[in-house]
C-alpha atoms as a PDB file:
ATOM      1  CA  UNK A   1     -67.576 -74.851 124.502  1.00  0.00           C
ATOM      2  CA  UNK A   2     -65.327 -71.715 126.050  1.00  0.00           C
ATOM      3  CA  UNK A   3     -62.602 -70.755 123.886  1.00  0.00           C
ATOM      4  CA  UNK A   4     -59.702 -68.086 124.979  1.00  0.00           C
ATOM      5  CA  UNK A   5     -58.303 -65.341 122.638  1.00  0.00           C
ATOM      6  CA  UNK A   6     -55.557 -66.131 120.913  1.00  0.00           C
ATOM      7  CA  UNK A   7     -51.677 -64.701 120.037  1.00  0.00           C
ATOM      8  CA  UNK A   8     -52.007 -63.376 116.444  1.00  0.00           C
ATOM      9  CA  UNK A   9     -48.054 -64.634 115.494  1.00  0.00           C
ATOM     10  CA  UNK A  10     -49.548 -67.788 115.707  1.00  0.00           C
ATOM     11  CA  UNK A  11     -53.239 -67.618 115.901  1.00  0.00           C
ATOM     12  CA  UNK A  12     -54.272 -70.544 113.779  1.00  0.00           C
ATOM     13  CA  UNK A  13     -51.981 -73.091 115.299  1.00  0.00           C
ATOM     14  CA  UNK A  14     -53.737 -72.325 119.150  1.00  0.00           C
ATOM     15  CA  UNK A  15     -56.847 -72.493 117.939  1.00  0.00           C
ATOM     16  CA  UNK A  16     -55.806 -75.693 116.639  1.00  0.00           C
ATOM     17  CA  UNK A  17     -54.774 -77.131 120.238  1.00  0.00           C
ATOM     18  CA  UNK A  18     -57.860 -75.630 122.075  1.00  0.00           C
ATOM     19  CA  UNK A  19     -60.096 -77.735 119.821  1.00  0.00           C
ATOM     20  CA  UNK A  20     -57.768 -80.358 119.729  1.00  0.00           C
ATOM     21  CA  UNK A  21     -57.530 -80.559 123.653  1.00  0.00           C
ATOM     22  CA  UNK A  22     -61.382 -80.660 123.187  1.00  0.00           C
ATOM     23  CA  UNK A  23     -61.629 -83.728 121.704  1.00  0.00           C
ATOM     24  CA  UNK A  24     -59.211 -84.793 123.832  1.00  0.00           C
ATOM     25  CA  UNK A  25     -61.097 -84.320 126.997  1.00  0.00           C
ATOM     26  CA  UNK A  26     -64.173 -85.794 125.212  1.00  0.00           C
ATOM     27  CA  UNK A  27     -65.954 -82.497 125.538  1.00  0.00           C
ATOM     28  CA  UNK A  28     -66.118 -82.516 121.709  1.00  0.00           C
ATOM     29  CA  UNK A  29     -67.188 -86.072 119.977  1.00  0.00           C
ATOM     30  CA  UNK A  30     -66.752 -88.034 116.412  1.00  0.00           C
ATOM     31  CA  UNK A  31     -70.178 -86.798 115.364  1.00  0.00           C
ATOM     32  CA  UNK A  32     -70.408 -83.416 116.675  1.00  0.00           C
ATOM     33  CA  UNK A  33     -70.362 -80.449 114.980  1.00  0.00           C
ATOM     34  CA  UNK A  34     -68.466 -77.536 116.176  1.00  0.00           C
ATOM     35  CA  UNK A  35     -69.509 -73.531 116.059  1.00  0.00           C
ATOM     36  CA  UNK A  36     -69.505 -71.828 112.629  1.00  0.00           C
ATOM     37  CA  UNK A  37     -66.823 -69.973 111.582  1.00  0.00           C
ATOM     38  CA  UNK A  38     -68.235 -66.497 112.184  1.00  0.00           C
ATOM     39  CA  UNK A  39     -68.879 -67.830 115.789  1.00  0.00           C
ATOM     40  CA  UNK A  40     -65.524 -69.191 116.264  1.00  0.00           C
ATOM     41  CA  UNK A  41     -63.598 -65.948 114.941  1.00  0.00           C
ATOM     42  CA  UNK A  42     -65.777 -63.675 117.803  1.00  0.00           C
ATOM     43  CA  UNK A  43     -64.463 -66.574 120.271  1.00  0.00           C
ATOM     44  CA  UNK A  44     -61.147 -66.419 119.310  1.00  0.00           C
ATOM     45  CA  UNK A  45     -61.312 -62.904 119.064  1.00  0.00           C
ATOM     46  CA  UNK A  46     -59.652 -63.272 115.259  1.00  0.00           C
ATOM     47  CA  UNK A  47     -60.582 -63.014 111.257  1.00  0.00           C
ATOM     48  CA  UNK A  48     -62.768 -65.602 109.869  1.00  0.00           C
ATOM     49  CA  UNK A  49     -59.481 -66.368 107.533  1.00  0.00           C
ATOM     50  CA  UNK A  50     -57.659 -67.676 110.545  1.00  0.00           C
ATOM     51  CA  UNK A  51     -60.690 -69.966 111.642  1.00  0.00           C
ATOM     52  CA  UNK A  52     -60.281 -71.268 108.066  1.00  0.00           C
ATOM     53  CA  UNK A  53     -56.815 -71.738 108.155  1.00  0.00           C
ATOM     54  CA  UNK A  54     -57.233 -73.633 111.782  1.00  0.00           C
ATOM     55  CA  UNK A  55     -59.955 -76.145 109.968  1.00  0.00           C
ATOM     56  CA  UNK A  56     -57.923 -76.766 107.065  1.00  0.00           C
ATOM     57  CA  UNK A  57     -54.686 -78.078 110.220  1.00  0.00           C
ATOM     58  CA  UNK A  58     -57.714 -80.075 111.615  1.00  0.00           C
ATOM     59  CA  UNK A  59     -58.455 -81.846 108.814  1.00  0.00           C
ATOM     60  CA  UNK A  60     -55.289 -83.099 107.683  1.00  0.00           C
ATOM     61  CA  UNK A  61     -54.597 -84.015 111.183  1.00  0.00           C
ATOM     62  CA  UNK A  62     -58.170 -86.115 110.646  1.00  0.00           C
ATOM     63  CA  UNK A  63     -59.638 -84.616 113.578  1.00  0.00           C
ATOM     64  CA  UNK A  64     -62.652 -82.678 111.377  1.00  0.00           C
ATOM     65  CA  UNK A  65     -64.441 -82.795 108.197  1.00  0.00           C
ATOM     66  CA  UNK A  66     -65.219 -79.650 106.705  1.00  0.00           C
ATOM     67  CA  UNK A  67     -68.643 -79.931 104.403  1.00  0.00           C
ATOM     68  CA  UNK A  68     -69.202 -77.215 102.564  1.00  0.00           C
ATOM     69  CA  UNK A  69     -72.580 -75.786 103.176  1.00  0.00           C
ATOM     70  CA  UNK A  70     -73.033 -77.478 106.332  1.00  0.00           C
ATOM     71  CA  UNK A  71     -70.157 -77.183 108.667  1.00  0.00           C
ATOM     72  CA  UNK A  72     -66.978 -78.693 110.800  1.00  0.00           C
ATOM     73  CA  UNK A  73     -67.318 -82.162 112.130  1.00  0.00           C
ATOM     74  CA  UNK A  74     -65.691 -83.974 114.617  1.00  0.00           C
ATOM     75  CA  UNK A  75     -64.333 -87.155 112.798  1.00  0.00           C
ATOM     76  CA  UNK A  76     -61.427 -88.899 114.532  1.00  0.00           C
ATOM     77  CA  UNK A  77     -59.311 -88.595 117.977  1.00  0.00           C
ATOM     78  CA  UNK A  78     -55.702 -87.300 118.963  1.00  0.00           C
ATOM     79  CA  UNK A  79     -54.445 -90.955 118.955  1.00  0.00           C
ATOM     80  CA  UNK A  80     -54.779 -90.772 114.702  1.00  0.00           C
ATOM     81  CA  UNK A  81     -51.936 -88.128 114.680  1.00  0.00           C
ATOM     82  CA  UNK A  82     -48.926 -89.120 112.905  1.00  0.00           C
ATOM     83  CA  UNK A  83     -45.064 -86.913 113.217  1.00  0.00           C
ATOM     84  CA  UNK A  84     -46.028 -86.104 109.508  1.00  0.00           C
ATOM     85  CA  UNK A  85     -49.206 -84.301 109.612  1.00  0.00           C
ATOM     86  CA  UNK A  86     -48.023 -82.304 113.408  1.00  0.00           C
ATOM     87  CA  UNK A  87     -45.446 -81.049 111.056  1.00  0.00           C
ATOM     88  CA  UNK A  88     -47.293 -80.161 108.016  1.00  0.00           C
ATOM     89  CA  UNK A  89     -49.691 -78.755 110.482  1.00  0.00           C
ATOM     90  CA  UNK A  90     -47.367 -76.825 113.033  1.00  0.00           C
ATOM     91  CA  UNK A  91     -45.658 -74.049 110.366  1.00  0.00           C
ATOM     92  CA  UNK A  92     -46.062 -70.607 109.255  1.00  0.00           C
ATOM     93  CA  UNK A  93     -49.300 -69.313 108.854  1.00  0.00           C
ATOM     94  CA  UNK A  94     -50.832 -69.807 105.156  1.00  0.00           C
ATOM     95  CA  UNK A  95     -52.123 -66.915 104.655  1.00  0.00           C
ATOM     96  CA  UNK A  96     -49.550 -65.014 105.745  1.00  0.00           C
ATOM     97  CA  UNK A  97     -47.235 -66.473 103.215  1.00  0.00           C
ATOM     98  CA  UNK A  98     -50.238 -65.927 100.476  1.00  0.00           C
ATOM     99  CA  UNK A  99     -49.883 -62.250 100.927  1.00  0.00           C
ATOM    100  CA  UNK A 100     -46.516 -62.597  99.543  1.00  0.00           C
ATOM    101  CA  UNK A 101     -47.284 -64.147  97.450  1.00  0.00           C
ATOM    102  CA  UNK A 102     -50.048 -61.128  96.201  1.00  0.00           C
ATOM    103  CA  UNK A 103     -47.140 -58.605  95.869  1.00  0.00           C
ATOM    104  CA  UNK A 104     -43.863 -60.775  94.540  1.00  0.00           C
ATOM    105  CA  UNK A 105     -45.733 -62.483  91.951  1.00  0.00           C
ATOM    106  CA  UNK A 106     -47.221 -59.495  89.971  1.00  0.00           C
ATOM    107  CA  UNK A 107     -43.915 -57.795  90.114  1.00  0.00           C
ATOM    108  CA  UNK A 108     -42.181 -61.202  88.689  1.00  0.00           C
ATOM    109  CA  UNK A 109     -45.118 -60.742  85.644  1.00  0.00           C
ATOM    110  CA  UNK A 110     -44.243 -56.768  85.298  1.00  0.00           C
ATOM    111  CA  UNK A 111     -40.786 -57.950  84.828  1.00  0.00           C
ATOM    112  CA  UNK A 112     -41.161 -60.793  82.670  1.00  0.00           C
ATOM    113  CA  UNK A 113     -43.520 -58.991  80.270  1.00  0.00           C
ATOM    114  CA  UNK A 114     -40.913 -56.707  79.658  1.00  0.00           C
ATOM    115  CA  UNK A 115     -37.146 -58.786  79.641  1.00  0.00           C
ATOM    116  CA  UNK A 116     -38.394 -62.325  78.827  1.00  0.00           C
ATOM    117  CA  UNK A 117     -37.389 -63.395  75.346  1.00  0.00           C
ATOM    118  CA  UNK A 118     -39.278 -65.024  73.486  1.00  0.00           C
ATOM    119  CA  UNK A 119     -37.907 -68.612  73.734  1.00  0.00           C
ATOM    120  CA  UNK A 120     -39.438 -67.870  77.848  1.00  0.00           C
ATOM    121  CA  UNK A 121     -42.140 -67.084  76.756  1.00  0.00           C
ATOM    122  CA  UNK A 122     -42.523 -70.101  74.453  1.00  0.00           C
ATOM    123  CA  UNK A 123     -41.789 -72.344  77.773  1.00  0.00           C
ATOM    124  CA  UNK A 124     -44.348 -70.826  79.625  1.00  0.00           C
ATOM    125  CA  UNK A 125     -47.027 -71.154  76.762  1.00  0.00           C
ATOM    126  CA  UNK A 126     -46.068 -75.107  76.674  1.00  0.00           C
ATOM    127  CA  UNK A 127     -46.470 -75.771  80.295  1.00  0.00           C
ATOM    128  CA  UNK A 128     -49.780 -73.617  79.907  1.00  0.00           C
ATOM    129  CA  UNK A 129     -51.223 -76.109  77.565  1.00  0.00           C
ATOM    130  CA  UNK A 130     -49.928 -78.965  79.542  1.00  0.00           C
ATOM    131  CA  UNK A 131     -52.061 -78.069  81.998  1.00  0.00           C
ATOM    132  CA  UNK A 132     -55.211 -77.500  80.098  1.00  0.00           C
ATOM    133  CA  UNK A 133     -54.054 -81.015  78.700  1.00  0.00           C
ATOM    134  CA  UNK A 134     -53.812 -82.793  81.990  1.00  0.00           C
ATOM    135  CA  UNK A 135     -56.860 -81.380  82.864  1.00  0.00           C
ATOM    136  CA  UNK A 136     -59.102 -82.572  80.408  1.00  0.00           C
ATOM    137  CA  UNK A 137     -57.283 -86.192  80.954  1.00  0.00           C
ATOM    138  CA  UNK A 138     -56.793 -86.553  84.444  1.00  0.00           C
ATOM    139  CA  UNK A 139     -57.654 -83.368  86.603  1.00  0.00           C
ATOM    140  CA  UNK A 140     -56.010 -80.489  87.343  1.00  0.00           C
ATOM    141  CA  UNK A 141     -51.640 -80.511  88.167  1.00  0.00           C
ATOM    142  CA  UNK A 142     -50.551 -78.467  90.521  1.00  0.00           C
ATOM    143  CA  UNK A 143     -47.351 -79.287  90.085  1.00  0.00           C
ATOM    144  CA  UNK A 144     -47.358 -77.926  86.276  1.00  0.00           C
ATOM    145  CA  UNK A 145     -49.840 -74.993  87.780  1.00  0.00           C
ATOM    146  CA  UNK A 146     -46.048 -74.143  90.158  1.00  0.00           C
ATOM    147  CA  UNK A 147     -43.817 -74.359  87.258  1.00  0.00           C
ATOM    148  CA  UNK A 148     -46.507 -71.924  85.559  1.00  0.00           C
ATOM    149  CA  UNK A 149     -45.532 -69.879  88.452  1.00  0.00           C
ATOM    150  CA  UNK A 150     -41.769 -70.274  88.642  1.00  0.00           C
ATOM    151  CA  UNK A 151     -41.111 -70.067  84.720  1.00  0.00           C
ATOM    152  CA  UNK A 152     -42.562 -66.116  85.216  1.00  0.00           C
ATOM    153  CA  UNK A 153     -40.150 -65.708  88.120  1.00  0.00           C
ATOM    154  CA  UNK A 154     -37.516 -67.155  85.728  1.00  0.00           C
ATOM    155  CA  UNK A 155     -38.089 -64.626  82.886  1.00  0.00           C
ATOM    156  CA  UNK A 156     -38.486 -62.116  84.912  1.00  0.00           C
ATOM    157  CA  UNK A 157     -34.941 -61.961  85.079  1.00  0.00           C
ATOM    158  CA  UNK A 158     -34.781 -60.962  88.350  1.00  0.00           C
ATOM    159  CA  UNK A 159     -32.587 -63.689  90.456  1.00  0.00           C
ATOM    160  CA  UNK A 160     -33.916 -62.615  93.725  1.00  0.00           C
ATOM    161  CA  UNK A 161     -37.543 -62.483  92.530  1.00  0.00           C
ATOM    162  CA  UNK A 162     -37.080 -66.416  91.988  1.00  0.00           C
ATOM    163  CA  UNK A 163     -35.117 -67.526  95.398  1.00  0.00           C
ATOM    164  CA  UNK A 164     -38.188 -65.492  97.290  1.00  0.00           C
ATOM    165  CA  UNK A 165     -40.376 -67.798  95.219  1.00  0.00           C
ATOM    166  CA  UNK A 166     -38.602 -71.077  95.314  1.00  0.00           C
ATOM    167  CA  UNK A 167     -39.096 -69.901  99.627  1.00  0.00           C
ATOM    168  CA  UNK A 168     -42.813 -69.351  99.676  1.00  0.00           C
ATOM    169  CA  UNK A 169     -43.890 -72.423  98.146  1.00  0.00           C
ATOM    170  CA  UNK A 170     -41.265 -74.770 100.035  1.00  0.00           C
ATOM    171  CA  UNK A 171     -42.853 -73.250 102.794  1.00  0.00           C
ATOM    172  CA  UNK A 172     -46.339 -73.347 101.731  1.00  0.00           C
ATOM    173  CA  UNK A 173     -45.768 -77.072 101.231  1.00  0.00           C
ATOM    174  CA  UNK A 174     -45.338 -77.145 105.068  1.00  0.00           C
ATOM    175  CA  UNK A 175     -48.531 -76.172 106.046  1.00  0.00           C
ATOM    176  CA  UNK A 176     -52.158 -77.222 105.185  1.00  0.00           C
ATOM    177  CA  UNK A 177     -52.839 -74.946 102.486  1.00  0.00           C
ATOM    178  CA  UNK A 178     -52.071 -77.298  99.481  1.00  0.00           C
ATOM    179  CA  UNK A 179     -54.738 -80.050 101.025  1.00  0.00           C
ATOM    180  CA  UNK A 180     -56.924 -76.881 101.380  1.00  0.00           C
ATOM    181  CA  UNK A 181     -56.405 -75.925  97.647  1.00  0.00           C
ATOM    182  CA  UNK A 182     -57.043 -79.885  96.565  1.00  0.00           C
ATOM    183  CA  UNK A 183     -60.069 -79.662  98.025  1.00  0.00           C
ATOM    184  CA  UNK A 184     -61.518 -76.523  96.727  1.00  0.00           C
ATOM    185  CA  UNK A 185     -60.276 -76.974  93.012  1.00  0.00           C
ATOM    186  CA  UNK A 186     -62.804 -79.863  92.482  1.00  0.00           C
ATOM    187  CA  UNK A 187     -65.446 -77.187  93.070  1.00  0.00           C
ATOM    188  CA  UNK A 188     -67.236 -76.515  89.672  1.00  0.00           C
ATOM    189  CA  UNK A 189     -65.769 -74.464  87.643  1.00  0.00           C
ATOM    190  CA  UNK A 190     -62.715 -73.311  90.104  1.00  0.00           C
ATOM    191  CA  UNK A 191     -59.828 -75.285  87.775  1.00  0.00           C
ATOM    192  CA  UNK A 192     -61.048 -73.681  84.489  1.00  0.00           C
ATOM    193  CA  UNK A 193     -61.130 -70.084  85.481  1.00  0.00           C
ATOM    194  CA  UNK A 194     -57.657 -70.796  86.684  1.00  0.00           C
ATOM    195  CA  UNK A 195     -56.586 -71.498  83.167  1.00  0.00           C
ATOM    196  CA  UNK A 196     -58.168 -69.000  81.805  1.00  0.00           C
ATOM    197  CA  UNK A 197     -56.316 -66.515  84.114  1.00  0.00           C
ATOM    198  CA  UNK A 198     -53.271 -67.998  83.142  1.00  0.00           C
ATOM    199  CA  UNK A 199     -53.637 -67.575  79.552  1.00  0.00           C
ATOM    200  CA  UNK A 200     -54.889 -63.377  80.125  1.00  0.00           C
ATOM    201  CA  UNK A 201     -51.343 -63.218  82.142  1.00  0.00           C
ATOM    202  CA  UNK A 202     -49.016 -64.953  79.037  1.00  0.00           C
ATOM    203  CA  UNK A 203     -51.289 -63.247  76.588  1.00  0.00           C
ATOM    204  CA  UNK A 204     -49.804 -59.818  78.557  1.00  0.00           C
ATOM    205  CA  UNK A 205     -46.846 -60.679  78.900  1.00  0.00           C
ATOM    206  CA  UNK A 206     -46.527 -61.782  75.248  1.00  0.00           C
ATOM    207  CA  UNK A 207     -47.440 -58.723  74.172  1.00  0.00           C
ATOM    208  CA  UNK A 208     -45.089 -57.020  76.263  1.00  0.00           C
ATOM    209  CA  UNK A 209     -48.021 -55.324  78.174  1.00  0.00           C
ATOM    210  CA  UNK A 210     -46.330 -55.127  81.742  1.00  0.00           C
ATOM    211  CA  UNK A 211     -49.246 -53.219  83.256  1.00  0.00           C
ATOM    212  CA  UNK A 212     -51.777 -55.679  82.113  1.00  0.00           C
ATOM    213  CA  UNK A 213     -49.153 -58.633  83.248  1.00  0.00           C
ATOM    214  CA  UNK A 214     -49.051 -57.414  86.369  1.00  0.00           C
ATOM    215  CA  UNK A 215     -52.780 -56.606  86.828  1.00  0.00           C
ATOM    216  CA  UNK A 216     -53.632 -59.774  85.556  1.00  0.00           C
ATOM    217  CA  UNK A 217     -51.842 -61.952  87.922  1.00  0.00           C
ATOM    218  CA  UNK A 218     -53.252 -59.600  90.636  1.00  0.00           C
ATOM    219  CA  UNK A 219     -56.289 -60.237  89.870  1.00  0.00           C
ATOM    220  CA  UNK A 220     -55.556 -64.130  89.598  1.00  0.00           C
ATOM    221  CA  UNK A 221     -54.238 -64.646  92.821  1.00  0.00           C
ATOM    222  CA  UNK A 222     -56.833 -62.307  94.715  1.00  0.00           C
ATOM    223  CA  UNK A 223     -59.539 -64.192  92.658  1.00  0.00           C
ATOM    224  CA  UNK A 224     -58.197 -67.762  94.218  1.00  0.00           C
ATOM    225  CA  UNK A 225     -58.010 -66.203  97.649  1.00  0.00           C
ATOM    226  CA  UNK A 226     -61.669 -64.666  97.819  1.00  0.00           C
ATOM    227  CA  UNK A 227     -62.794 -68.403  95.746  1.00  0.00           C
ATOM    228  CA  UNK A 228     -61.581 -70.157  98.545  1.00  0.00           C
ATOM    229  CA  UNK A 229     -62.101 -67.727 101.441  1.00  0.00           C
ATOM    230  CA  UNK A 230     -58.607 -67.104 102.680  1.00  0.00           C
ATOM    231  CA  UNK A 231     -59.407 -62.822 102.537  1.00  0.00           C
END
């Protein structure tokens, strides 16, 4: 397979049509496994994050399986596109938008631990144990984990702090990162240190601790990223 290097504005998406147009051709087939990532980024002449990001497009286009432990492989052809999954596929780059992520959402904790009143607080602390709820019952929500998220933009106070929010996960929702994230929260273990970062942030910002707040959902999201290997 010869690959060509790629723009970096939108790496991941033409790393996505060369392999595509592989398949295609037939040079690629159901079955086949394609290079690792390491061996991809040198071809591509990009990060190993962006290889990753390009696999996670594949697979909800149901072109690849990704096993972990063993590799990429070639599962379907270009006919099994649908309109829905080019656009989920085809917008900004995930990882971009998780950086951020890494630098609004501390700030909205800072904030929060020191204007949110207490009846905020309260809110966040119920959707907190929702979660840990659902989880037990039925798996882990995402959808409570984003209102974890957005109720710490809300205290905050900070307007502006919530409208850049409310923007990054609309357009997170666009691209594959969500199906990545689906994935790699059924790995052992992965769901429950979530929680348990969640409760170190509300404990902070309980207290009032802003510089623990902050540091706490630092260390939260850049946990996730290095868990599922988007840094």
């Amino acid at each position: 397979m010869e690959f060509k290097k790629v723009n970096r504005k939108r790496a991941y998406m033409e790393i996505v049509e060369q392999i595509r147009d592989l398949i295609s051709s037939g040079e690629v087939k159901p079955g086949d496994r394609l290079p690792t990532e390491r061996e991809l980024a040198s071809s591509f002449g990009v990060a190993r994050p962006t290889v990753r990001e390009a696999f996670s497009a594949l697979e909800v286009l149901g072109l690849i399986d990704v096993r972990v432990g063993s590799g990429a492989y070639v599962t379907g052809s270009s006919n099994s596109i649908t309109a829905t999954t080019i656009e989920m596929v085809n917008g900004e780059s995930p990882v971009d938008l998780y950086e951020v992520r890494m630098v609004i959402e501390p700030l909205a904790a800072r904030k929060a631990a020191e204007y949110a009143s207490d009846e905020s607080v309260d809110k966040i602390e119920e959707t907190l144990q929702a979660m840990q709820e659902q989880l037990e019952i039925t798996g882990f929500s995402f959808e409570l984990d984003r209102s974890f998220h957005m109720q710490i933009a809300e205290a905050s106070g900070n307007k502006h702090l919530v409208e850049i929010f409310k923007y990054i996960t609309t357009q997170m929702s666009k691209t594959p990162y969500l199906h990545f994230s689906e994935k790699n929260i059924q790995i052992r273990g992965h769901a429950e240190r979530v929680i348990e970062d969640h409760k170190k942030t509300v404990c902070a910002i309980r207290e009032k601790n802003s510089k623990s707040a902050e540091s706490s959902m630092l260390a939260h999201l850049k946990g996730i990223a290095i868990r599922e290997k988007w840094v």
